[in-house]
Protein backbone atom coordinates (compact mmCIF):
# COMPACT_ATOMS: atom_id res chain seq x y z
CA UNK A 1 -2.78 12.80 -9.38
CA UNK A 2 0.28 10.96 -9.69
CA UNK A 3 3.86 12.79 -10.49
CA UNK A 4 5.14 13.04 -13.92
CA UNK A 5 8.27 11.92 -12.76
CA UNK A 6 7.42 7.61 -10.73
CA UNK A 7 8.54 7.95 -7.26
CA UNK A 8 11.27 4.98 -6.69
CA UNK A 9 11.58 3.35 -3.54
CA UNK A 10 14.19 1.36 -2.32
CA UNK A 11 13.68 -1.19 0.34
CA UNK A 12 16.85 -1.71 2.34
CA UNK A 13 16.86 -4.82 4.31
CA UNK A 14 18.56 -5.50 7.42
CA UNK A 15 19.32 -9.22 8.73
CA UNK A 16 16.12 -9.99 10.76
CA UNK A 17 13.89 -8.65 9.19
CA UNK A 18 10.69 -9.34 9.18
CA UNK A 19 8.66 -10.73 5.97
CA UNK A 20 5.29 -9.59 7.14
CA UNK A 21 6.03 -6.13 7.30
CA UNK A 22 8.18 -6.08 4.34
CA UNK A 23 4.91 -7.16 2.24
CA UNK A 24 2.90 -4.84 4.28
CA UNK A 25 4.64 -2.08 2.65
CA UNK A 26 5.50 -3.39 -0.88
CA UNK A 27 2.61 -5.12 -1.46
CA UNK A 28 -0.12 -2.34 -1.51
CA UNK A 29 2.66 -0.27 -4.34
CA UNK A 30 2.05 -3.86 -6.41
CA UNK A 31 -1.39 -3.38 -6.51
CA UNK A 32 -1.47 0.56 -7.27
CA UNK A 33 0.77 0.22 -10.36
CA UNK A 34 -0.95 -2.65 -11.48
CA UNK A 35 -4.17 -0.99 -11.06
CA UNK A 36 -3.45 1.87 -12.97
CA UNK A 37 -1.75 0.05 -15.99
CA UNK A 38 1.50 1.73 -16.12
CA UNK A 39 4.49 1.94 -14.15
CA UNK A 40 3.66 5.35 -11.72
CA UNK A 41 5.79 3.48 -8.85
CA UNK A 42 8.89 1.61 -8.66
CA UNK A 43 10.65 0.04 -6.14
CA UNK A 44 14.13 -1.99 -5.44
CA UNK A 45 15.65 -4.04 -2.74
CA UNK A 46 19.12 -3.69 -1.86
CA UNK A 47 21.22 -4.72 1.22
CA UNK A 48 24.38 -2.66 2.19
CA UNK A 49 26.62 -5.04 0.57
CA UNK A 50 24.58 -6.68 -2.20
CA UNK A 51 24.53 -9.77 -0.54
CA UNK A 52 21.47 -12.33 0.36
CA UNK A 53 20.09 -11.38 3.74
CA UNK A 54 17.79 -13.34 5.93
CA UNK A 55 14.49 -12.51 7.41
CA UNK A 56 13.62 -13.38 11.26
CA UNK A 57 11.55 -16.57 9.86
CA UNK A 58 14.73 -18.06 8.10
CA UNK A 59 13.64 -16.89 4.42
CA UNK A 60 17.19 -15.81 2.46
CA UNK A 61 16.47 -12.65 0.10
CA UNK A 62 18.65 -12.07 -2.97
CA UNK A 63 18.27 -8.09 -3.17
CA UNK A 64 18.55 -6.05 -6.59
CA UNK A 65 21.86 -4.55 -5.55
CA UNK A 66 23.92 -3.08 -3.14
CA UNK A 67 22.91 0.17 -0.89
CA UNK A 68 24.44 3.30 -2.44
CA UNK A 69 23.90 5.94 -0.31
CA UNK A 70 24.87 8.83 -2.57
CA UNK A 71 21.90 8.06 -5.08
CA UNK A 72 19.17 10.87 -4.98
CA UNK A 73 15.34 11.36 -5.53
CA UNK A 74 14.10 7.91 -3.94
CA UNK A 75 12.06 7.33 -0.93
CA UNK A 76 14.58 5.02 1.22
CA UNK A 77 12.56 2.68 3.03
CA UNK A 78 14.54 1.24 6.15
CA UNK A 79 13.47 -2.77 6.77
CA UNK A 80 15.06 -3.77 10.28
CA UNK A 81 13.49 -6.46 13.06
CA UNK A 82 15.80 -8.28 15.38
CA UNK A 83 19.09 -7.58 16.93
CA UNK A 84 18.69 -3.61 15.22
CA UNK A 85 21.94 -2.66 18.32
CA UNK A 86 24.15 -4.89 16.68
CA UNK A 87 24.03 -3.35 13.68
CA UNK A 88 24.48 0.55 14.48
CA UNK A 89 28.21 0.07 13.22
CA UNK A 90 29.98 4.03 12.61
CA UNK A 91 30.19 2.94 9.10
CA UNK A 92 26.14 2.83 8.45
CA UNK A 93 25.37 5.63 10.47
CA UNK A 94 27.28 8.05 8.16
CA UNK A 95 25.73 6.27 5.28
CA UNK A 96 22.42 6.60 6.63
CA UNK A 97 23.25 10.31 7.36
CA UNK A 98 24.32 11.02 3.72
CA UNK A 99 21.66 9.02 1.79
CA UNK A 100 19.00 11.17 4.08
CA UNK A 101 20.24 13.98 2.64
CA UNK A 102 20.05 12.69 -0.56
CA UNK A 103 16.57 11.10 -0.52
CA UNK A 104 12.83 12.68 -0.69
CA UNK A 105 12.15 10.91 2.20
CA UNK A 106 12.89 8.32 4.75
CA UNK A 107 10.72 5.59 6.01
CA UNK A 108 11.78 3.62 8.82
CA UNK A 109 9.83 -0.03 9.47
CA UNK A 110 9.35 -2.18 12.82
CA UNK A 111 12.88 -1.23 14.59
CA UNK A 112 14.62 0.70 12.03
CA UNK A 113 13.82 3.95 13.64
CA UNK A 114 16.89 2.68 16.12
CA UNK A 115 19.23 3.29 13.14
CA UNK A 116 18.11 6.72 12.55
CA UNK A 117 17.79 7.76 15.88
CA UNK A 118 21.42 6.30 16.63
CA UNK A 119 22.73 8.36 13.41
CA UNK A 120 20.90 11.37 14.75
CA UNK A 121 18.79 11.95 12.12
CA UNK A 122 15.70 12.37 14.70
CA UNK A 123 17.14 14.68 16.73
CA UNK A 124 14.27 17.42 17.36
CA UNK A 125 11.78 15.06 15.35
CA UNK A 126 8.92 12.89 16.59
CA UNK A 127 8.97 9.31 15.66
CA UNK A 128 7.71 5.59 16.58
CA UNK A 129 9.06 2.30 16.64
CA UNK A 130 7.91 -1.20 17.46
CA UNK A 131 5.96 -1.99 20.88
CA UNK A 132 8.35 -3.71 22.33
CA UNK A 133 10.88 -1.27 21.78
CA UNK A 134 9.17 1.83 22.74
CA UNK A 135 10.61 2.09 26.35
CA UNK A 136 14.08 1.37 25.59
CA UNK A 137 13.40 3.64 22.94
CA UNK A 138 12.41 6.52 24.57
CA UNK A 139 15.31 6.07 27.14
CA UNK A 140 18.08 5.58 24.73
CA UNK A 141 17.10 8.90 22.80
CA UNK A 142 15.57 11.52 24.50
CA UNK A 143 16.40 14.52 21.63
CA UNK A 144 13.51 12.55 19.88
CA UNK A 145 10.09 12.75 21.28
CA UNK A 146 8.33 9.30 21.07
CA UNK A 147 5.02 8.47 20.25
CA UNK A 148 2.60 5.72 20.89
CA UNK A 149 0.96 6.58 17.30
CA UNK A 150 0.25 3.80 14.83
CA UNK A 151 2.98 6.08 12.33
CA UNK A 152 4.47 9.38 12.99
CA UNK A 153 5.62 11.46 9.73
CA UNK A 154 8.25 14.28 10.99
CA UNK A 155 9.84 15.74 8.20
CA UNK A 156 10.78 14.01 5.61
CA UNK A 157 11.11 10.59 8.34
CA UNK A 158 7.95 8.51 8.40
CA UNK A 159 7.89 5.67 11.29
CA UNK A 160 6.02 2.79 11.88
CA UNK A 161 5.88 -0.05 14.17
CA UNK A 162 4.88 -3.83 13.29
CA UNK A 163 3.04 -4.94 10.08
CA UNK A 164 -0.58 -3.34 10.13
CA UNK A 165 1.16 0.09 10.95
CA UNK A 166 3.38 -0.50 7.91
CA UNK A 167 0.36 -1.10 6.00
CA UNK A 168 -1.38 1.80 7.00
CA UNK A 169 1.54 4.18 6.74
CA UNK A 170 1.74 3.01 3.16
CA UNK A 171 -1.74 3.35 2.35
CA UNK A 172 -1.39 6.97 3.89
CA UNK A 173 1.35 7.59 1.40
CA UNK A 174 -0.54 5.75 -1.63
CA UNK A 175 -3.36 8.69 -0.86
CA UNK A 176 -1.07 11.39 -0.55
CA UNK A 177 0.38 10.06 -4.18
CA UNK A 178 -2.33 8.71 -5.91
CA UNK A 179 -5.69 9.69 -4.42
CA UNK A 180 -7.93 8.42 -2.38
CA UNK A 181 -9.49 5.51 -4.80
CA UNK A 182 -6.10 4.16 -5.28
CA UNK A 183 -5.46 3.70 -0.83
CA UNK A 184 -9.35 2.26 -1.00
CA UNK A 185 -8.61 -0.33 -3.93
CA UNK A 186 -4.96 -1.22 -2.41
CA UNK A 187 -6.61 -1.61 0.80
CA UNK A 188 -9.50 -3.41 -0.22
CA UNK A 189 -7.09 -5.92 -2.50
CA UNK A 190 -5.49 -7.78 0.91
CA UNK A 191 -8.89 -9.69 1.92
CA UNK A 192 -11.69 -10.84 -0.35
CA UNK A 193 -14.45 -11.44 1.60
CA UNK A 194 -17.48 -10.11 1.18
CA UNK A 195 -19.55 -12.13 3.28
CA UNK A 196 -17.69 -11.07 6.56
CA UNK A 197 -15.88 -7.91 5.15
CA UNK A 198 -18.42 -5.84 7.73
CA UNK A 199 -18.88 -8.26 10.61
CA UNK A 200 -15.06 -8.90 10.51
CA UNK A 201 -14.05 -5.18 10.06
CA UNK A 202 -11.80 -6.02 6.85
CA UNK A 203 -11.95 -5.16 2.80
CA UNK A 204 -13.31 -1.39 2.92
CA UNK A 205 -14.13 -1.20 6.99
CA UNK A 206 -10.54 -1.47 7.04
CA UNK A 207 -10.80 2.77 6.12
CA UNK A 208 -12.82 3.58 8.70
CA UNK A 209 -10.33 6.63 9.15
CA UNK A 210 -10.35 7.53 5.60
CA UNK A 211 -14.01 7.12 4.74
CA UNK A 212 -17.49 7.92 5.90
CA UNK A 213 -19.52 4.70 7.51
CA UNK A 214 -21.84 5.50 4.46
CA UNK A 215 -19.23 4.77 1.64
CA UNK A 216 -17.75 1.96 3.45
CA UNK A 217 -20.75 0.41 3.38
CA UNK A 218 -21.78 1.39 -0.12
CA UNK A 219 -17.95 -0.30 -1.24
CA UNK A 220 -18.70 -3.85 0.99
CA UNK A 221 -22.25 -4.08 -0.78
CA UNK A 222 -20.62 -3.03 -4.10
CA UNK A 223 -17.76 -6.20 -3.54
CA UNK A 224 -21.08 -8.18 -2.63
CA UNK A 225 -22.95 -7.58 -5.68
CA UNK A 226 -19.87 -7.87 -8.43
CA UNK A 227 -22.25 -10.36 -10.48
CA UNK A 228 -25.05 -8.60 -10.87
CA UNK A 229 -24.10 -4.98 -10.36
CA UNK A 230 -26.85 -2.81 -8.23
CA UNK A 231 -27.83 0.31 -9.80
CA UNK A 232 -27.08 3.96 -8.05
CA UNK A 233 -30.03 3.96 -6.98
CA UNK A 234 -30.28 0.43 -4.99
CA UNK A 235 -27.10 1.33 -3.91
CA UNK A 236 -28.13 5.18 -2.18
CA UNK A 237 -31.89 3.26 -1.00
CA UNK A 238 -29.37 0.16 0.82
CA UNK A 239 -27.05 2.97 2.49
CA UNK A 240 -30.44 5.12 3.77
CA UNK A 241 -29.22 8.61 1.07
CA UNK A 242 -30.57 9.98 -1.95
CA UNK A 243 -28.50 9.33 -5.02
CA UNK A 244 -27.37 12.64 -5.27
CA UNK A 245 -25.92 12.61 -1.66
CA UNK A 246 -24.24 9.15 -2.52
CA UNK A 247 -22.58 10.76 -5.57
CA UNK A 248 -21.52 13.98 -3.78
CA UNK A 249 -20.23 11.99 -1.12
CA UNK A 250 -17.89 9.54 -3.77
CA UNK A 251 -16.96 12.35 -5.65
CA UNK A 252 -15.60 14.11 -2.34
CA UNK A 253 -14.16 11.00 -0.61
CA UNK A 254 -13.13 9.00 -4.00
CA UNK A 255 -12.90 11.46 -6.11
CA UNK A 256 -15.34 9.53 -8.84
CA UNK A 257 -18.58 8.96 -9.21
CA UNK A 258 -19.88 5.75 -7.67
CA UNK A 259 -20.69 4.42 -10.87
CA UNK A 260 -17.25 4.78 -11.85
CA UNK A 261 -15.85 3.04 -8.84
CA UNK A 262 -18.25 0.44 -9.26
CA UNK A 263 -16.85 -0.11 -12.74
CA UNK A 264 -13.15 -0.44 -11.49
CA UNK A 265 -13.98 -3.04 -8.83
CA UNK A 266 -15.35 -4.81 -11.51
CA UNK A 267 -12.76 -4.67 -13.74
CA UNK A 268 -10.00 -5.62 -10.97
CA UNK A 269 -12.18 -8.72 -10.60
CA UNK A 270 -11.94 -9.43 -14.07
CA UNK A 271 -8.22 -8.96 -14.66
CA UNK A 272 -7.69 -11.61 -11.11
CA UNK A 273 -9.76 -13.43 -13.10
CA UNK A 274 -8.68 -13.22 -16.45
CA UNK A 275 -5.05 -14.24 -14.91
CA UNK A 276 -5.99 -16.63 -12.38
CA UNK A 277 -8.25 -18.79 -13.80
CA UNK A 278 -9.39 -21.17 -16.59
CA UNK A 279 -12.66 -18.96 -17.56
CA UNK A 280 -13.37 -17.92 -20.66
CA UNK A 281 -13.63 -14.37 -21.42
CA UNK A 282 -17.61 -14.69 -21.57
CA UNK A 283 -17.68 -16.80 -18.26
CA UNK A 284 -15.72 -13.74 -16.81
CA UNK A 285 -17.82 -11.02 -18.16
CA UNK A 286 -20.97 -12.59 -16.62
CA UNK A 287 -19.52 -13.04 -13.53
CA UNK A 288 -17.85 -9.71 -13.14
CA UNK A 289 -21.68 -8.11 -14.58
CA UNK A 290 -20.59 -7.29 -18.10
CA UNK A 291 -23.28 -8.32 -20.66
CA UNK A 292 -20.86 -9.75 -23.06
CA UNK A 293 -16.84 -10.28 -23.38
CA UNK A 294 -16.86 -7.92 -25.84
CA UNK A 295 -18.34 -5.38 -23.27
CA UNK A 296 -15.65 -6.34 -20.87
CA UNK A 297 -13.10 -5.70 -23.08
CA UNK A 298 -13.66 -1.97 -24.40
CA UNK A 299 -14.17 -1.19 -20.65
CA UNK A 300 -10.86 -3.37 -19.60
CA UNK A 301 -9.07 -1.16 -22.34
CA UNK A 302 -10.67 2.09 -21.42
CA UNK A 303 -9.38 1.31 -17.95
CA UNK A 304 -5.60 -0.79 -18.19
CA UNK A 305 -4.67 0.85 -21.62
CA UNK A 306 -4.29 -2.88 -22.94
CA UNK A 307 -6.30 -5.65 -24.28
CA UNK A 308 -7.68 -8.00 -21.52
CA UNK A 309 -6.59 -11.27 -23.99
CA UNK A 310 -2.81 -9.99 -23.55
CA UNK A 311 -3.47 -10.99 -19.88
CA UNK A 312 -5.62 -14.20 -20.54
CA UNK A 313 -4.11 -17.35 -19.14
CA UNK A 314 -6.08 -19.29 -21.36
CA UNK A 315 -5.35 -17.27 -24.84
């Protein structure tokens, strides 16, 4: 279940970053708290002096603010790429030291475990950088024991290396927050495709580690048959269990039923569609396998807490 109080996390971005892994990690929180209709997580962007800041590719970022490190109760998520040596300056290390302190945790992305290795924050801890780095790494700081793993946690310091490792730290932390329905949906959000989702191990095979084979493959046929919805049954005969099995298996993995799941692809489908396009309402029910808009709407409602017209491009 999510926390009563909406865990904030602020992005701090070095110069050099990289954009790829920046959306790696912000982009699955977009989809969670749009998913679940309310604001359960927030995040800023801030650089240490509130200025713009450039990525590796060239792309200037205005950020929300400047870096305070004396704030409290935020997960401070460290952005760094290139050039991470030249900017271990005395000054950030003792801010880095103090806003650790200060924070629920720490994630460090791509190279920004340098910083918090060269502040000594992972002294005695285990943590991971980016491939190329991992020697040098290793060499440079040998209080902290280094791992080859896609993303260490240690403490309250998580580590990760390029993109997909942000990603999958992130939708390790989106379980650990939200459940694992919310880390399936976020996961399953990056790459519609349901005609190569299994072949090409993406949408749901991309949770081979958090899933049975069985409900990945009940969630691909599920994104395959959004238009005409198969029943439990179809579903448990296509995936070789009984229903019951199927069910006791979503409820354990998912926590929800499988109809319920079904439902909430659905519905995500209609809301992309509902803002994306130029369909009506009733063109989106029937292609989303609602009988009528009206249909779509009490179960849009039941599910967003708003009315699905609020969201309608073409209202």
């Amino acid at each position: 279940m999510p926390p009563h109080s909406p865990p904030i996390f602020e992005f701090l971005l070095f110069e050099g970053f990289s954009n790829m892994v920046l959306a790696s990690a912000m982009e699955p929180l977009r989809d969670v708290r749009k998913n679940a209709g309310q604001d359960v997580a927030g995040w800023r962007v801030t650089t240490l002096d509130g200025g713009p800041v450039r990525s590796s590719s060239g792309l200037q970022i205005t950020p929300d603010g400047a870096f305070d490190e004396q704030l409290r109760n935020r997960s401070l998520v460290l952005v760094a790429g290139y050039h991470v040596r030249d900017q271990t300056a005395p000054a950030l290390l003792t801010k880095l030291r103090v806003a650790a302190r200060r924070a629920e945790q720490v994630l460090a992305l791509d190279t920004a475990a340098w910083l918090l290795a060269e502040a000594g924050l992972l002294d005695g801890h285990t943590a991971t950088i980016h491939w190329q780095e991992l020697d040098a790494f290793a060499e440079a700081f040998p209080r902290t024991e280094v791992s080859t793993s896609r993303f260490v946690r240690s403490g309250p310091f998580l580590t990760c290396g390029g993109a997909s490792t942000a990603l999958d730290m992130m939708l390790g932390l989106i379980q650990d927050l939200y459940g694992s329905a919310a880390a399936f949906g976020a996961s399953t959000m990056f790459v519609y495709d349901p005609s190569r989702q299994s072949e090409a191990n993406r949408g749901a095979a991309r949770l081979k580690q958090r899933g049975s084979p069985k409900i990945l493959k009940a969630a691909n046929l599920m994104v395959e048959h959004i238009e005409t919805p198969l029943s439990t049954a179809a579903l448990a005969k296509r995936v070789s269990l009984s229903e019951r099995t199927l069910a006791r298996a979503f409820q354990r993995e998912l926590g929800m039923t499988p109809g319920k799941y079904y439902k909430m692809l659905r519905l995500q489908h209609a809301r992309y569609l509902s803002e994306e396009t130029q369909l009506s309402l009733e063109q989106i029910a029937h292609r989303c396998g609602f009988s009528c808009a009206s249909s779509l709407g009490r179960s849009f409602t039941g599910l967003y807490g708003r009315n699905i017209r609020d969201t309608h491009i073409r209202e």
